[in-house]
C-alpha atoms as a PDB file:
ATOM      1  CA  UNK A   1     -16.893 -33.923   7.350  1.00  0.00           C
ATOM      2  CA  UNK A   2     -15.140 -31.648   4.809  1.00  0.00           C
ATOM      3  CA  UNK A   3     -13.538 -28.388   5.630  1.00  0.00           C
ATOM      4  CA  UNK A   4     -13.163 -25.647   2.937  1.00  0.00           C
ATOM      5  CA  UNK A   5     -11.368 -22.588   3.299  1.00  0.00           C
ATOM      6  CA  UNK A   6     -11.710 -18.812   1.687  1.00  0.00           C
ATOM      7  CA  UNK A   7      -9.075 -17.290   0.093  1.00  0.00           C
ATOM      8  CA  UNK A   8      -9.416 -14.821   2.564  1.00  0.00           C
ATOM      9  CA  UNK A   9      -8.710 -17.744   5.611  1.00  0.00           C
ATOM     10  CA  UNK A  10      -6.012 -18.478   3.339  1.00  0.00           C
ATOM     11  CA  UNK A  11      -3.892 -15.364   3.599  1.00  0.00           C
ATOM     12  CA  UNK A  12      -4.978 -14.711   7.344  1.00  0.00           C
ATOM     13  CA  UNK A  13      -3.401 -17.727   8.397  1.00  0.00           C
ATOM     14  CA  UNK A  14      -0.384 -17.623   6.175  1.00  0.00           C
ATOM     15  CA  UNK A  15       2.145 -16.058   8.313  1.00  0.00           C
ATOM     16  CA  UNK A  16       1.194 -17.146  11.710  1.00  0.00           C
ATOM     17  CA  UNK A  17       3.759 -18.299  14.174  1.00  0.00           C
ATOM     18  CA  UNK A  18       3.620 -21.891  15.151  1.00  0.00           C
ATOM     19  CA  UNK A  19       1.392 -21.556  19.103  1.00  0.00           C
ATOM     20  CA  UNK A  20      -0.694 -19.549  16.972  1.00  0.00           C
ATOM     21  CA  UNK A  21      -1.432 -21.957  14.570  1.00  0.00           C
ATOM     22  CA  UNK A  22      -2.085 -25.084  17.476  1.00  0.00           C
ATOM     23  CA  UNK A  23      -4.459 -22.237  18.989  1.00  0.00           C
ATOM     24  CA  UNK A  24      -6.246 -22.063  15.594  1.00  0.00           C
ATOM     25  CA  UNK A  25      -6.007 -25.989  14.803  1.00  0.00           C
ATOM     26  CA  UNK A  26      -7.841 -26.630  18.423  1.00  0.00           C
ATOM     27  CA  UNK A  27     -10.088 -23.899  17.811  1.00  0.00           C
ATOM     28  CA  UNK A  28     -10.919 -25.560  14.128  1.00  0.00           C
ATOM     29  CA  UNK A  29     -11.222 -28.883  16.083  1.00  0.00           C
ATOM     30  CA  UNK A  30     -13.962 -27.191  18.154  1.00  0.00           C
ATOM     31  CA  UNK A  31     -15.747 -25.967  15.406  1.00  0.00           C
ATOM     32  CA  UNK A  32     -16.222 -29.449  14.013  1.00  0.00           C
ATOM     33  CA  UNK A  33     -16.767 -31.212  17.128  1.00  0.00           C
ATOM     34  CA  UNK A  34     -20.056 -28.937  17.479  1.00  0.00           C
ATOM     35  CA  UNK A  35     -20.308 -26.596  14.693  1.00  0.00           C
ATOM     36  CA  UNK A  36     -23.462 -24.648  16.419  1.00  0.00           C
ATOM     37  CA  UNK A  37     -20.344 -23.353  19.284  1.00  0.00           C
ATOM     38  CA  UNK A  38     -20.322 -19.833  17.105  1.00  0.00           C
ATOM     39  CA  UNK A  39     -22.646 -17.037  17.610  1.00  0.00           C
ATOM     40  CA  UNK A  40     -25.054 -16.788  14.531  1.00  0.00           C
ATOM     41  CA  UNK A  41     -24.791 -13.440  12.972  1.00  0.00           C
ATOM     42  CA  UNK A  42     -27.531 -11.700  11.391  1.00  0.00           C
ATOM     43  CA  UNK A  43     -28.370  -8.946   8.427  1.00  0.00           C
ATOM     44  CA  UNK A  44     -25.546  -8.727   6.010  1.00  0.00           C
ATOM     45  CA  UNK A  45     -23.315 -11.628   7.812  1.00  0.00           C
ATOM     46  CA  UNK A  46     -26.494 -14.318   7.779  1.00  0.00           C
ATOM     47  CA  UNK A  47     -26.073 -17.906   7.947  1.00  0.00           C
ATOM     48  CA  UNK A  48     -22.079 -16.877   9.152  1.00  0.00           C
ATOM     49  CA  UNK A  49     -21.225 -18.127  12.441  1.00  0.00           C
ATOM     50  CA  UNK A  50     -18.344 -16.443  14.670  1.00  0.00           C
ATOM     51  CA  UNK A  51     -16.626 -18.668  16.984  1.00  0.00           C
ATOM     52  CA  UNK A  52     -14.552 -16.476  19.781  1.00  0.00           C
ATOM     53  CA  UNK A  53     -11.784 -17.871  21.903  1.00  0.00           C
ATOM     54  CA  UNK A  54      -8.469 -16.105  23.309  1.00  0.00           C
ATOM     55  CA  UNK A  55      -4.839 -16.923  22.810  1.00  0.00           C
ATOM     56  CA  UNK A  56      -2.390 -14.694  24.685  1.00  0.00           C
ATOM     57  CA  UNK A  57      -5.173 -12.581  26.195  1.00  0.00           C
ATOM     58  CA  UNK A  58      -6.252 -11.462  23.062  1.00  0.00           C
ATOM     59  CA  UNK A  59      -9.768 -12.210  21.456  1.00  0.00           C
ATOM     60  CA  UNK A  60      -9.537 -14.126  18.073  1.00  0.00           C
ATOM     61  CA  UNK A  61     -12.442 -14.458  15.749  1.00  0.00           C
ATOM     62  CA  UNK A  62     -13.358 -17.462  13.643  1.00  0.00           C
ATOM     63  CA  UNK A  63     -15.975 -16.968  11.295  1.00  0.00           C
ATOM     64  CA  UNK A  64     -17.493 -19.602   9.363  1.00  0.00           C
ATOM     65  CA  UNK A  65     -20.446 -21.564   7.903  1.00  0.00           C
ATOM     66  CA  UNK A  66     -21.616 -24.775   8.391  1.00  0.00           C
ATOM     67  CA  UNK A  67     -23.857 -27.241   6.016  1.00  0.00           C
ATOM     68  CA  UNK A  68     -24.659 -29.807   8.272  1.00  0.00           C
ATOM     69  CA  UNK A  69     -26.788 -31.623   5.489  1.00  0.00           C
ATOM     70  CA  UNK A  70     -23.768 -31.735   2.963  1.00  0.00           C
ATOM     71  CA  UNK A  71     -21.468 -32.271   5.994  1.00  0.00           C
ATOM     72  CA  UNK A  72     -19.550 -29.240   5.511  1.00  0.00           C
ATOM     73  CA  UNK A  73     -17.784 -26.501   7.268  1.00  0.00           C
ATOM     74  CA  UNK A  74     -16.365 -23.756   5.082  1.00  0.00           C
ATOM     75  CA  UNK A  75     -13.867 -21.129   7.081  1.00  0.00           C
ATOM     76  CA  UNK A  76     -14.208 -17.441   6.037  1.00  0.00           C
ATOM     77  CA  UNK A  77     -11.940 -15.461   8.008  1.00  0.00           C
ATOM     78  CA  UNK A  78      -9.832 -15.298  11.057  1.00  0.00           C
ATOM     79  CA  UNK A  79      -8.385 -12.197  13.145  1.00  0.00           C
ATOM     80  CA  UNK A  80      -8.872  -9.793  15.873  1.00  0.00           C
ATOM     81  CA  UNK A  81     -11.872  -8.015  16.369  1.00  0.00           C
ATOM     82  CA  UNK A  82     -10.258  -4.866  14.384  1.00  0.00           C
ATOM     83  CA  UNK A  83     -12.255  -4.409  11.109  1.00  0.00           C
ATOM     84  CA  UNK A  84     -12.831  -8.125  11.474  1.00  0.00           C
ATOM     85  CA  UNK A  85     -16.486  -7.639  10.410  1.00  0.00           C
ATOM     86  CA  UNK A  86     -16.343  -5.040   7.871  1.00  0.00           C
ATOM     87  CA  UNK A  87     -13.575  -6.972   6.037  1.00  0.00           C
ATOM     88  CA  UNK A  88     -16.155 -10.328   6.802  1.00  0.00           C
ATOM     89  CA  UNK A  89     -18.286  -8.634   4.642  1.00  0.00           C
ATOM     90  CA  UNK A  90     -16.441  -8.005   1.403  1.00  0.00           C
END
């Protein structure tokens, strides 16, 4: 299995502080242990997948796609819900 990320992911995660990034890494870890845990998005955001889990009572977003024929995951983005899908979409 071969993870990509966006340059988008890229900057999200760029400055997060360390329990952040273990929330991420197990949330990642999720992702490829069943990459069908997201909610499917439609219209504009099709074939995206937005996986949602919490990490100091906050709601984080994952978005991402997965190939499972090519065995690959690629992340898109990661935030709060706040402009999270407008910013998805650029």
């Amino acid at each position: 299995m071969r993870i990509l990320t966006t340059p988008r992911f890229d900057r999200s995660i760029k400055k997060l502080h360390k329990d952040e990034k273990q929330a991420l890494d197990a949330a990642v870890r999720s992702v490829i242990s069943d990459s069908e845990i997201g909610e499917l998005k439609k219209g504009d955001l099709a074939g995206v997948r937005v996986y949602k889990f919490r990490f100091n009572r906050v709601q984080m977003l994952l978005a991402y796609a997965a190939n499972m024929e090519q065995q690959v995951i690629i992340l898109m983005g990661y935030g709060t819900h706040e402009n999270f899908y407008r910013d998805l979409k650029h």
